[in-house]
Protein backbone atom coordinates (compact mmCIF):
# COMPACT_ATOMS: atom_id res chain seq x y z
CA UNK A 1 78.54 23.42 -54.10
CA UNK A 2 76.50 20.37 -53.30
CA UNK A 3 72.83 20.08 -54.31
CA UNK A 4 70.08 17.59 -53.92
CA UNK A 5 66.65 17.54 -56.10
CA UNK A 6 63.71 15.80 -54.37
CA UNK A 7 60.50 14.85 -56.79
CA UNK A 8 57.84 16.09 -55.25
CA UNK A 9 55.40 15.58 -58.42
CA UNK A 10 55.53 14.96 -61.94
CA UNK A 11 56.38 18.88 -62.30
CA UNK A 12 57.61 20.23 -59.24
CA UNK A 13 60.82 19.65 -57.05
CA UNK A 14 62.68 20.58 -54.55
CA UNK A 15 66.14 21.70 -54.59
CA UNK A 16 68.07 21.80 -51.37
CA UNK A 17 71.53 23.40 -51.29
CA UNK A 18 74.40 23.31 -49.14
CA UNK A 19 76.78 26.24 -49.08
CA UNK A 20 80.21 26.67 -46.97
CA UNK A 21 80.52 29.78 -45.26
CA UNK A 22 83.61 30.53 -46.69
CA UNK A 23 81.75 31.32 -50.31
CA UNK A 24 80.09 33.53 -48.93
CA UNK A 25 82.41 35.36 -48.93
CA UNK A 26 82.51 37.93 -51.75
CA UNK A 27 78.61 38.56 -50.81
CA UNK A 28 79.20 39.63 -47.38
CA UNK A 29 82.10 41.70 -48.46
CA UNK A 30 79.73 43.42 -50.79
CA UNK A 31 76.98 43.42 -48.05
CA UNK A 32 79.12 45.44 -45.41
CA UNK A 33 80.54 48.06 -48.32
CA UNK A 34 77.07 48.88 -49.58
CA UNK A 35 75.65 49.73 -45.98
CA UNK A 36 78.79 51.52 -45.38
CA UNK A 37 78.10 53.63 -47.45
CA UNK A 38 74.42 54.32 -46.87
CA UNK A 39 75.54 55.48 -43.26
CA UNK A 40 77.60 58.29 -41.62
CA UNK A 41 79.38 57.15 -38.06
CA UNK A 42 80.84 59.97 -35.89
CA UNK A 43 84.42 59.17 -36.54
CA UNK A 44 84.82 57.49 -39.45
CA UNK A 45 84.44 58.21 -42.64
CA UNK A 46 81.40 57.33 -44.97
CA UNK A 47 81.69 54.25 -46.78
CA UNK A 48 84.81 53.45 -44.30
CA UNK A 49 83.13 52.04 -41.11
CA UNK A 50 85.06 48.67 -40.28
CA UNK A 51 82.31 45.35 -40.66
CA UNK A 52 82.37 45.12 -36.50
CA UNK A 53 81.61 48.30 -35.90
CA UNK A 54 78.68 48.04 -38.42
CA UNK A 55 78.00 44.45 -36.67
CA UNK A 56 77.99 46.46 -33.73
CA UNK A 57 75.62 49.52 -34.91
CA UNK A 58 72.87 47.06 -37.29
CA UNK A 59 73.58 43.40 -35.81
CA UNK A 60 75.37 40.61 -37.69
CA UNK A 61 71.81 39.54 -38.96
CA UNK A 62 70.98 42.29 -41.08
CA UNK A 63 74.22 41.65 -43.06
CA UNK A 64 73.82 37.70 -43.46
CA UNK A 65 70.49 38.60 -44.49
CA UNK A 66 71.46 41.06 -47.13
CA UNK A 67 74.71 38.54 -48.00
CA UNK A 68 71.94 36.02 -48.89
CA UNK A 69 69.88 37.97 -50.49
CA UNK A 70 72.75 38.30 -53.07
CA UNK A 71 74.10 35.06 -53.25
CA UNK A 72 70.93 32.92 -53.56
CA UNK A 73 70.03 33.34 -56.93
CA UNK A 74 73.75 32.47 -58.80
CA UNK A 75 73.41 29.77 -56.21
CA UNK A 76 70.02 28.78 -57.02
CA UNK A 77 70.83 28.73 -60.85
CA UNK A 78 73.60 27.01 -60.38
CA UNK A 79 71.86 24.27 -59.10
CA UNK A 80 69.22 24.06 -61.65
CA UNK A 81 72.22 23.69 -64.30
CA UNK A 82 74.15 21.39 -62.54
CA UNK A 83 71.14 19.34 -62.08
CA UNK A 84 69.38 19.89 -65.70
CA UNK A 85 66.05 21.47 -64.89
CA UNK A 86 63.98 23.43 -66.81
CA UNK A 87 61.49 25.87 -64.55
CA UNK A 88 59.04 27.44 -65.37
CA UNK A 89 58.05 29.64 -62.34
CA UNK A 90 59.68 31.23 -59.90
CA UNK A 91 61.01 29.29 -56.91
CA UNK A 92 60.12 29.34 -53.33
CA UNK A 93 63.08 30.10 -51.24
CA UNK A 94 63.65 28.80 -47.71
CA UNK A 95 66.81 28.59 -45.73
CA UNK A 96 66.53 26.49 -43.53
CA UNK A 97 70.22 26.13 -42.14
CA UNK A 98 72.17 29.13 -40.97
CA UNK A 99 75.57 28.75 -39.28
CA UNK A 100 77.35 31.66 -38.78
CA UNK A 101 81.43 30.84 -40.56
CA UNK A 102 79.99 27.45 -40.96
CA UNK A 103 77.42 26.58 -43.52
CA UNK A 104 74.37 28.08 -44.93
CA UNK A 105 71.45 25.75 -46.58
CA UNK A 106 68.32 26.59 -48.71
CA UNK A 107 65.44 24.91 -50.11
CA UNK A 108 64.15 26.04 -53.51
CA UNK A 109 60.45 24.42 -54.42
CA UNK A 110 59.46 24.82 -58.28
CA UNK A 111 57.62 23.99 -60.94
CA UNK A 112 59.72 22.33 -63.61
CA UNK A 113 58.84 20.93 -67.50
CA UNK A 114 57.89 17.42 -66.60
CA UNK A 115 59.57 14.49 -68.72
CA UNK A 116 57.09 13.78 -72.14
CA UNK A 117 57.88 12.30 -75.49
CA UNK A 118 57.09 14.40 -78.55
CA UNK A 119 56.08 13.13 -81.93
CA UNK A 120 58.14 12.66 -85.10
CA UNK A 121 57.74 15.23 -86.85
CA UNK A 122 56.88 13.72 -90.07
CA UNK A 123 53.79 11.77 -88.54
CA UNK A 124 52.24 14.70 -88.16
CA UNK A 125 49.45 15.46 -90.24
CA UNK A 126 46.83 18.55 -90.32
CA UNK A 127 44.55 19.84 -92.38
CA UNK A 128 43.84 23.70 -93.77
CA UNK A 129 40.94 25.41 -95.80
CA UNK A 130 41.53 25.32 -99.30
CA UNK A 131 41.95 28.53 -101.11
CA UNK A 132 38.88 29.41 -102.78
CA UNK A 133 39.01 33.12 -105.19
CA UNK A 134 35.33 33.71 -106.81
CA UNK A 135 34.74 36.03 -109.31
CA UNK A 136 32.79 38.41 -106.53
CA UNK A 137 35.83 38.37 -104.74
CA UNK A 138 37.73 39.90 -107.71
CA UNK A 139 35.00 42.18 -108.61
CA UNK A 140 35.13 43.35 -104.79
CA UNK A 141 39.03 44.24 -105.09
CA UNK A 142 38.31 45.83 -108.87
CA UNK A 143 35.52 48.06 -107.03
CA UNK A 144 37.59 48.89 -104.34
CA UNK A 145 39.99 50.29 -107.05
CA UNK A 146 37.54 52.09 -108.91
CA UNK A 147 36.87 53.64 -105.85
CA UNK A 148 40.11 54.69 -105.26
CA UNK A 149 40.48 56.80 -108.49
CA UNK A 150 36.31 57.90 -108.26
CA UNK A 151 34.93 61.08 -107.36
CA UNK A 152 32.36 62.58 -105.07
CA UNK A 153 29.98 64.87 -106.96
CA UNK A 154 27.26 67.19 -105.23
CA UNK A 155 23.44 66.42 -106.41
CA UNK A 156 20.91 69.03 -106.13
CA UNK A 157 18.10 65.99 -105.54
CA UNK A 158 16.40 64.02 -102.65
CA UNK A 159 18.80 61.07 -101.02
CA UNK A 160 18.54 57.81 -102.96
CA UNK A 161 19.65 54.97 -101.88
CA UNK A 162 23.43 54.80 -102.60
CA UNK A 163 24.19 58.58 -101.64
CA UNK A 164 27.24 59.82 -99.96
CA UNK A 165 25.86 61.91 -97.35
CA UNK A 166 27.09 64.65 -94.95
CA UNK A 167 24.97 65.02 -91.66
CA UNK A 168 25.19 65.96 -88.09
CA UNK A 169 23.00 63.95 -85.67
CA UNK A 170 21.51 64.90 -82.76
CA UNK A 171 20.05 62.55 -79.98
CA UNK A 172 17.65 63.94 -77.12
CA UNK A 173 15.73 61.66 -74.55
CA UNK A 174 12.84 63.15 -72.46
CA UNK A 175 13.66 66.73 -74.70
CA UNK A 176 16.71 66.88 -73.14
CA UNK A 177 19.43 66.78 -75.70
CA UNK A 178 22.00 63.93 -75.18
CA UNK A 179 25.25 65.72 -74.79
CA UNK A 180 27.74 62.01 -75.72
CA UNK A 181 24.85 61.22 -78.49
CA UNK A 182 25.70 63.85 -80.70
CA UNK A 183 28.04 63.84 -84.37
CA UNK A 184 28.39 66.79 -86.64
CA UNK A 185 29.84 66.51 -89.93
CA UNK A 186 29.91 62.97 -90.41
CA UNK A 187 29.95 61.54 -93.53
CA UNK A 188 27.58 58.26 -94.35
CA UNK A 189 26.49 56.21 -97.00
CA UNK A 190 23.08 55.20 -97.21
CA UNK A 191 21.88 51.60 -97.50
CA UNK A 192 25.05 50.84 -95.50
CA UNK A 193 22.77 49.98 -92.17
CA UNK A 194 26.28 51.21 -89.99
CA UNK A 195 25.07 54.10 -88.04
CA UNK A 196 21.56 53.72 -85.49
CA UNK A 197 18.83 51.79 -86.60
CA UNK A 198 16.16 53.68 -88.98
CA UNK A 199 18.68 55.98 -90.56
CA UNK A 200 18.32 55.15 -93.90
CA UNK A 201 14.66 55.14 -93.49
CA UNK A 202 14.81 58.09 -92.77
CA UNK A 203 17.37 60.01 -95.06
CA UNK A 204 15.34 58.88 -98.20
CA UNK A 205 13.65 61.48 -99.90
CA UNK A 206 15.41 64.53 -97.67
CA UNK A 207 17.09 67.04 -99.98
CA UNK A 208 20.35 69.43 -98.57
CA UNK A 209 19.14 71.32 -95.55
CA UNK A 210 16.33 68.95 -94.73
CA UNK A 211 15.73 67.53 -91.07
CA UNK A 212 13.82 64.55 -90.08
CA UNK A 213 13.16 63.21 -86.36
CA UNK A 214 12.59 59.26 -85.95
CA UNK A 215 13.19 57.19 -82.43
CA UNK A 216 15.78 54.51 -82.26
CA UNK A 217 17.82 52.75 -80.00
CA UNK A 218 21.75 54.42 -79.04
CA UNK A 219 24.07 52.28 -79.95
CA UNK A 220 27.11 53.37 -77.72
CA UNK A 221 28.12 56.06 -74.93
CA UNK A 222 26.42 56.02 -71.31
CA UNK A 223 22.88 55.34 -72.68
CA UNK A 224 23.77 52.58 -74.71
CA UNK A 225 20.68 50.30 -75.69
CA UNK A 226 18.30 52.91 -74.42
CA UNK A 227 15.68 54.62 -76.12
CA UNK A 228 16.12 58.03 -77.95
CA UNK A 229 14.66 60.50 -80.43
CA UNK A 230 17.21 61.30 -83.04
CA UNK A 231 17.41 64.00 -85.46
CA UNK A 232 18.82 63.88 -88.51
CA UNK A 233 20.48 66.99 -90.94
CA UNK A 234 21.17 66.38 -94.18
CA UNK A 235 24.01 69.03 -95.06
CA UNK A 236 25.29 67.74 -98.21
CA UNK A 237 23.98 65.42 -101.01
CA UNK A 238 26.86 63.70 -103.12
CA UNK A 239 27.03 61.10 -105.83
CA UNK A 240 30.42 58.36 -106.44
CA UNK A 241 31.48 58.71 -109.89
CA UNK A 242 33.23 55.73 -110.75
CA UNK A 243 35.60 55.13 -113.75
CA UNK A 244 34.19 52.51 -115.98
CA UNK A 245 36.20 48.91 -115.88
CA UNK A 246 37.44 49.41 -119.25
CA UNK A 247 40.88 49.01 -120.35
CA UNK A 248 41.62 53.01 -120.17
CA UNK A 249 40.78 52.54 -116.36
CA UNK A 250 43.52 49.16 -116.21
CA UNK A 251 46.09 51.44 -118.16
CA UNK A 252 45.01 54.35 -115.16
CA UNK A 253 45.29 52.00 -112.05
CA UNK A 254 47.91 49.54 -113.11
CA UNK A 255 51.10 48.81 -114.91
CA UNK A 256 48.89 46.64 -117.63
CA UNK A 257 47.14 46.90 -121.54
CA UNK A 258 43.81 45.27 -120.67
CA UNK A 259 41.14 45.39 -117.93
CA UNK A 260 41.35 41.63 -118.07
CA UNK A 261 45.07 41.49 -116.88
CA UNK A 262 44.52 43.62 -113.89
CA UNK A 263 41.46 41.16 -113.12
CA UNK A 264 44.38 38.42 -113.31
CA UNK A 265 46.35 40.64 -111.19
CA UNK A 266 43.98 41.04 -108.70
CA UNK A 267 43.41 37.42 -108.57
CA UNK A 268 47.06 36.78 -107.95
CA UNK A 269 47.01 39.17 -105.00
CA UNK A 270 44.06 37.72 -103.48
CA UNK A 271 46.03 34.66 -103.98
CA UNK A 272 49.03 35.07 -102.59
CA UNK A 273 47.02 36.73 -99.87
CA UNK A 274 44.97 33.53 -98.91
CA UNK A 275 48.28 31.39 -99.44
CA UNK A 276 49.49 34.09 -96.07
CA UNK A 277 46.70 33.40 -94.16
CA UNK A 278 46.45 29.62 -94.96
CA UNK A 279 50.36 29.49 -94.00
CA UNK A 280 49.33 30.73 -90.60
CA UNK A 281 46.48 28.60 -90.13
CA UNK A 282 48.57 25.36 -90.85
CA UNK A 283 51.02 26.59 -88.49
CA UNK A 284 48.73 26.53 -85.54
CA UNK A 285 47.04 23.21 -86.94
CA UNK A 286 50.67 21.64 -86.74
CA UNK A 287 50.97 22.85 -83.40
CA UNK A 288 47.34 21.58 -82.11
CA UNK A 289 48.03 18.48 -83.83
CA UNK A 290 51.43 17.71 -81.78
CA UNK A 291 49.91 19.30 -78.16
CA UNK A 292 47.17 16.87 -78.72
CA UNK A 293 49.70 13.71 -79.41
CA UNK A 294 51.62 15.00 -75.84
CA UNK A 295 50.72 13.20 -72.99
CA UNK A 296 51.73 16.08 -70.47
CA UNK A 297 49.76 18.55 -68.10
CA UNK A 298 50.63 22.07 -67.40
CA UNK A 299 51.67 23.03 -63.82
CA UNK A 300 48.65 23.76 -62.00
CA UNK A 301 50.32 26.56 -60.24
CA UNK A 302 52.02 27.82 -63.51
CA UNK A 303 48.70 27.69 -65.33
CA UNK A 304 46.29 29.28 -62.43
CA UNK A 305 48.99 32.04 -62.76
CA UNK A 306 48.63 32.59 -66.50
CA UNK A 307 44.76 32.32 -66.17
CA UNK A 308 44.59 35.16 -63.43
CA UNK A 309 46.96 37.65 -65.34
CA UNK A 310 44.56 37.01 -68.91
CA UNK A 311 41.69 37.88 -66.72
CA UNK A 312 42.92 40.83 -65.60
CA UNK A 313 43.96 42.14 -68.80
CA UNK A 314 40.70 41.44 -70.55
CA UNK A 315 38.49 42.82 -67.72
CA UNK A 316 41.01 45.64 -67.92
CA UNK A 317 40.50 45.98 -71.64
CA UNK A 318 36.48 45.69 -70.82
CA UNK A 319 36.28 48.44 -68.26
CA UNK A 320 38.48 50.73 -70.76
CA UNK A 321 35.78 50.48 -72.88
CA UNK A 322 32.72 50.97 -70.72
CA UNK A 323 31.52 47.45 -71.34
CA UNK A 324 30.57 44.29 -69.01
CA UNK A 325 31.63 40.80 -69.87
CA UNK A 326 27.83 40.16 -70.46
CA UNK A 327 27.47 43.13 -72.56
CA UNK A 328 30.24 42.54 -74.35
CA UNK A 329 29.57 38.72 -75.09
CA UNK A 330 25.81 39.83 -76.30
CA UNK A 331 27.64 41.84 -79.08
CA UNK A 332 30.15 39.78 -80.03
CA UNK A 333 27.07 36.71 -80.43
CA UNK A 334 25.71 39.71 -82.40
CA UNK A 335 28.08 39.93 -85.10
CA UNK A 336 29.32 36.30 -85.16
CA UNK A 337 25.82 34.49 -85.41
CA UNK A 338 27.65 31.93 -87.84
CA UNK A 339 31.10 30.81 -85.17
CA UNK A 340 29.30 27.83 -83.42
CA UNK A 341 32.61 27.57 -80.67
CA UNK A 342 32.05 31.41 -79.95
CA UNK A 343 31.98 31.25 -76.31
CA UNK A 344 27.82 32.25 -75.35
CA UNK A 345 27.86 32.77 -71.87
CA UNK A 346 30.64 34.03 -69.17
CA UNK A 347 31.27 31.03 -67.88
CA UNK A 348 31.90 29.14 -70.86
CA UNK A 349 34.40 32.51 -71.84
CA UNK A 350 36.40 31.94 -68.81
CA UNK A 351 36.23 28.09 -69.83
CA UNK A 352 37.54 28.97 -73.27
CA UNK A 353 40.25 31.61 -71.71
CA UNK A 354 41.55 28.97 -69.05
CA UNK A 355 42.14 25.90 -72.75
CA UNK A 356 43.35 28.91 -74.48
CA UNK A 357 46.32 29.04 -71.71
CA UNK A 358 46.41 25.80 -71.31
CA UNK A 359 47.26 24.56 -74.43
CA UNK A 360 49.49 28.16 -75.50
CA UNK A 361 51.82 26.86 -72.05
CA UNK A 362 51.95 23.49 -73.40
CA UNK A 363 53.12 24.28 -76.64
CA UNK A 364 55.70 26.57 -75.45
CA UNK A 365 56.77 23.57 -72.92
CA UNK A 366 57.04 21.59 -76.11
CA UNK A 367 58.77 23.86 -78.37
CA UNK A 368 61.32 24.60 -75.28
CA UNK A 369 62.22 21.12 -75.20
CA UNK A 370 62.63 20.32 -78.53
CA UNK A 371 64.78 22.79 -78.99
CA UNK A 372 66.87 21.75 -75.54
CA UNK A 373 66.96 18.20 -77.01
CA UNK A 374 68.30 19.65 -80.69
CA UNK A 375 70.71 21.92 -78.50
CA UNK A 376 69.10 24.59 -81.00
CA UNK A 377 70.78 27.62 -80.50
CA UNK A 378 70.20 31.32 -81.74
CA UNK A 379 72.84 33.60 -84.23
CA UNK A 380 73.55 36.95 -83.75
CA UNK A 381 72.20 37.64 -87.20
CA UNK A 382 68.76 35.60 -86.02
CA UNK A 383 68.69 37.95 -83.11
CA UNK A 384 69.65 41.21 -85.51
CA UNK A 385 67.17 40.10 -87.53
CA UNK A 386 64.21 39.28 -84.79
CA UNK A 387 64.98 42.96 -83.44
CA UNK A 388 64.37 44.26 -86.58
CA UNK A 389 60.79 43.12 -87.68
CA UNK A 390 59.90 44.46 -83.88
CA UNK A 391 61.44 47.57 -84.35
CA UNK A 392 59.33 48.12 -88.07
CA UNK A 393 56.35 46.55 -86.49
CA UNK A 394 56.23 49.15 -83.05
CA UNK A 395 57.35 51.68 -85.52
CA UNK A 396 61.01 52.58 -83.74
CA UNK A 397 64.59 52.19 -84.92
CA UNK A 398 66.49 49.19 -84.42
CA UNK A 399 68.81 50.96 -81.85
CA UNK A 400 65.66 52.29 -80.06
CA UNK A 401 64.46 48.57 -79.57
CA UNK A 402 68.04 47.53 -78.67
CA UNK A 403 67.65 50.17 -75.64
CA UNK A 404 64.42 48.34 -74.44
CA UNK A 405 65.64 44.77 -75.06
CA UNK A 406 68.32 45.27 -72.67
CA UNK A 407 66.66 47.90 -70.29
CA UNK A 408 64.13 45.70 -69.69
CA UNK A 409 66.36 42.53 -69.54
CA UNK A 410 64.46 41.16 -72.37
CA UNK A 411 67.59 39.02 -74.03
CA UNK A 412 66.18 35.77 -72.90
CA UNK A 413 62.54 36.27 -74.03
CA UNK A 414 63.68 36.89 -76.96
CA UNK A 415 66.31 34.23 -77.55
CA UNK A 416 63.44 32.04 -76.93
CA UNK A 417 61.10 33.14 -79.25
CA UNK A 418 63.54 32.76 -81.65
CA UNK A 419 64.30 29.11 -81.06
CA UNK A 420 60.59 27.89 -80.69
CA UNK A 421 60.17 29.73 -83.72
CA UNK A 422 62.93 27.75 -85.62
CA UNK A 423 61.46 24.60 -83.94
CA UNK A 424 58.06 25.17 -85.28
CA UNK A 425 59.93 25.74 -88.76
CA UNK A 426 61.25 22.40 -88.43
CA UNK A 427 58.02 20.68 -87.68
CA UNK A 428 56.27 22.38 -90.77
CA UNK A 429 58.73 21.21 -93.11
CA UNK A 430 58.13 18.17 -91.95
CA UNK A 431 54.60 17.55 -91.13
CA UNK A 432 51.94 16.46 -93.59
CA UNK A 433 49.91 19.75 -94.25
CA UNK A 434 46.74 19.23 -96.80
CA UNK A 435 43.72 21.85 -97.97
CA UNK A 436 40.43 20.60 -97.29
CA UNK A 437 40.45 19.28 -101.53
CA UNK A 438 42.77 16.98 -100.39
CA UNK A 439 45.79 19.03 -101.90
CA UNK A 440 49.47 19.35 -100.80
CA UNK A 441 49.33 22.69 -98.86
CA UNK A 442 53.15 24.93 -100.61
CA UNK A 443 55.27 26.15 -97.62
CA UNK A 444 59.18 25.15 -97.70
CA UNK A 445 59.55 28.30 -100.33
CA UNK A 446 56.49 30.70 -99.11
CA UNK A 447 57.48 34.19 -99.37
CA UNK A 448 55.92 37.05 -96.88
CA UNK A 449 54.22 38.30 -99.46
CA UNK A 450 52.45 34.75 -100.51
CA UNK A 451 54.57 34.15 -103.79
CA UNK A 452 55.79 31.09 -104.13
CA UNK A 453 59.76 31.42 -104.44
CA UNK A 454 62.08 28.21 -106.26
CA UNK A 455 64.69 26.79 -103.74
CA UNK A 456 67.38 28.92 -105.92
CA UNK A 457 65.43 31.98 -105.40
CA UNK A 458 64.80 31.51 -102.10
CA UNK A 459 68.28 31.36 -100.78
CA UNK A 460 69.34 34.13 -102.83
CA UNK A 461 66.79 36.06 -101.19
CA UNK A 462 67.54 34.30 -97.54
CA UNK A 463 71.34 35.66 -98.44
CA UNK A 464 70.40 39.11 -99.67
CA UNK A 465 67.89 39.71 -96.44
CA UNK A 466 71.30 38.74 -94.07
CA UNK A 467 73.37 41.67 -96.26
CA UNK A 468 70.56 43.89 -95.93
CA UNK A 469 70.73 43.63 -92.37
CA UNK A 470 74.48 44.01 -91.96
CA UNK A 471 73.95 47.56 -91.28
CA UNK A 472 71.29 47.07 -88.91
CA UNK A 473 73.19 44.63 -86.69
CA UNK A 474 76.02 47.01 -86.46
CA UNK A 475 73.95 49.34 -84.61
CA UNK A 476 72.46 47.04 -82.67
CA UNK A 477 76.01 46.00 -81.57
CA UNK A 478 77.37 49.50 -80.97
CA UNK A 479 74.04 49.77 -79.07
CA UNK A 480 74.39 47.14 -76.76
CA UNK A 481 78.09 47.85 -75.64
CA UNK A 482 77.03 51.79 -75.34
CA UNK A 483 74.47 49.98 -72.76
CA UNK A 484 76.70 47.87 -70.99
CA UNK A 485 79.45 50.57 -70.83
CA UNK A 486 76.90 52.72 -69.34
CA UNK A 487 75.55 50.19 -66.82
């Protein structure tokens, strides 16, 4: 099957294929049995009418046209193997020669992965926060555990700051009362400022069965921002008793002797927890440092297409939750008065949205092509393993997410998440990664849990997770042969 590709840009091409009738065949074969037998014919049976009489009955057209229909896109891949391209749209289809027994040819236009050079890998250098564990930070985990083993005990007093409070709210505007503005039973601490405005205010000094009136502004539902009266019920009056930080409480909470090992503990969790998020953070610095060494663009027509399905999804999301852009922008500048590249303004959002998919298409343009140039490849026990962490994290079996994999004809997406992510492996092991001391930042033998593992270790590990998920990938097999069987 000859093809041709014309260059029509940088990133888009256009395939033209030439196809002898006689290939055809088996498609229009398939073409006349399936409307045979959609129809019944006086005088023959269904699924029996001969191809002239059905040539006859629906014209010859309507089966070259359904013929094509199958046979374009095996032809059309075809051609993009045979010719090593790499789209990354969907085609536009034209055929533009149609001789009936003769030849049939089509035109296929397409974005493709235009030709770049990438970086060596070990050129690469980026740079992470450093991990930084106060005291305060410790004492906040320690009081968090205290609070865990604590106690709630009812005071027969007036509120003090501090209180754990039950009380049921109710908001009226103009003396009518505000049906979506009122909570019963809630419970709140006072001093904690995260309920309406002037609620602590005025809680102080109320005792159990006290109410108190005072205006603020709503904070959510239909009225939001507007005006109200609110009044506040104080039901119940309660007090945290907290164990003391002693060692009794360490020997309580923990495995250890001495309040001062927990506090080591604590500090190795908060640890190991930083060395997670810093791990993630240099990953995406790695990858922002190699986008911004590729001299590439992103198909315009591949990126306006990414750009229009975000927006749709987030003004989706938006109208879900009863807010505007605007409105939602205001609150977010609200509670994030120290991010300077917080977006401020709609258009600048939509400015920020369109780089965000901008540079997420590039990198997966890059990663795709590394891994075509490496001829990396993915293992069944990569792909056992890939289904899964995304069967624990959507909380269904393995089997279950074998079902949607292939129902949804997901096998490719998935194959190539699993190959950029082995690409992106490669170029942290290789890359220069430093904390902002200066320091070399640990991640050849990071665990998942932010321990740092020896080499020894870690393969034993690497070698125990594969046996643990023997089991798994024989279900997913069984699973996916049920699923062809069936289909």
């Amino acid at each position: 099957m000859p093809s041709t590709v014309e260059q029509l840009s940088p990133s888009r091409v256009k395939i033209t294929v030439e196809v002898p009738f006689a290939e055809l065949k088996p498609n229009m074969d398939k073409a006349y049995r399936d409307l045979a037998s959609q129809v019944q014919i006086p005088g023959f049976r269904k699924g029996k009418v001969p191809p002239r009489i059905l040539d006859q009955r629906f014209g010859r057209g309507a089966i070259l046209s359904e013929a094509l229909n199958d046979a374009i896109p095996d032809l059309y891949n075809t051609a993009v193997t045979d010719n090593s391209l790499s789209p990354l749209a969907q085609p536009e289809v034209e055929v533009t020669k149609l001789e009936d027994g003769e030849v049939v040819e089509f035109t296929a236009e397409v974005d493709v992965r235009p030709d770049f050079d990438v970086p060596a890998f070990d050129t690469v250098e980026a740079q992470v926060d450093a991990i930084e564990i106060t005291d305060e930070a410790v004492d906040e985990r320690l009081e968090s555990l205290r609070a865990r083993f604590g106690s709630l005990d009812e005071v027969d007093r007036p509120v003090e700051d501090g209180d754990h409070l039950t009380i049921d709210l109710v908001a009226r505007k103009d003396g009518e009362v505000l049906e979506d503005a009122n909570v019963t039973d809630i419970s709140y601490e006072v001093g904690t400022g995260r309920m309406v405005d002037g609620l602590d205010e005025a809680v102080l000094g109320l005792s159990a069965g006290d109410s108190k009136k005072f205006t603020s502004v709503l904070v959510g539902g239909p009225l939001k921002d507007e005006e109200a009266e609110i009044e506040v019920t104080v039901k119940k009056v309660q007090v945290q008793d907290l164990p003391a930080a002693d060692d009794e409480f360490a020997q309580l909470a923990s495995e250890f002797d001495t309040i001062a090992e927990l506090r080591e503990d604590l500090k190795r969790e908060l640890i190991q927890t930083g060395r997670v998020e810093q791990a993630n953070a240099a990953r995406d610095a790695v990858l922002e440092a190699i986008i911004a060494q590729v001299d590439a663009d992103v198909p315009e027509g591949v990126l306006n297409t990414e750009v229009e399905a975000r927006k749709e999804q987030i003004n989706n999301q938006l109208a879900q939750a009863g807010l505007t852009l605007e409105r939602y922008l205001e609150e977010s500048d609200e509670e994030e008065d120290d991010d300077e590249d917080a977006p401020k303004d709609v258009e600048s959002f939509w400015a920020d949205t369109e780089k965000r998919a901008a540079d997420a298409l590039k990198a997966q343009m890059i990663l795709d092509k590394v891994a075509d140039d490496r001829e990396i490849g993915v293992e069944q026990d990569e792909l056992t393993q890939f289904i899964v962490r995304r069967a624990q994290a959507t909380g269904v079996t393995p089997d279950q997410e074998v079902q949607h994999m292939l129902e949804h004809n997901h096998v490719s997406e998935y194959m190539g998440e699993i190959r950029r992510s082995k690409v992106l492996d490669l170029m942290m092991s290789a890359a220069k990664v430093t904390d902002s001391n200066g320091e070399p930042v640990e991640l050849a033998n990071l665990q998942a849990d932010g321990s740092i593992a020896d080499p020894a270790q870690a393969a034993a590990e690497a070698d125990a997770e594969v046996s643990e998920d023997e089991e798994s990938a024989e279900v997913i097999e069984e699973s996916a042969e049920e699923a062809d069987a069936k289909a």
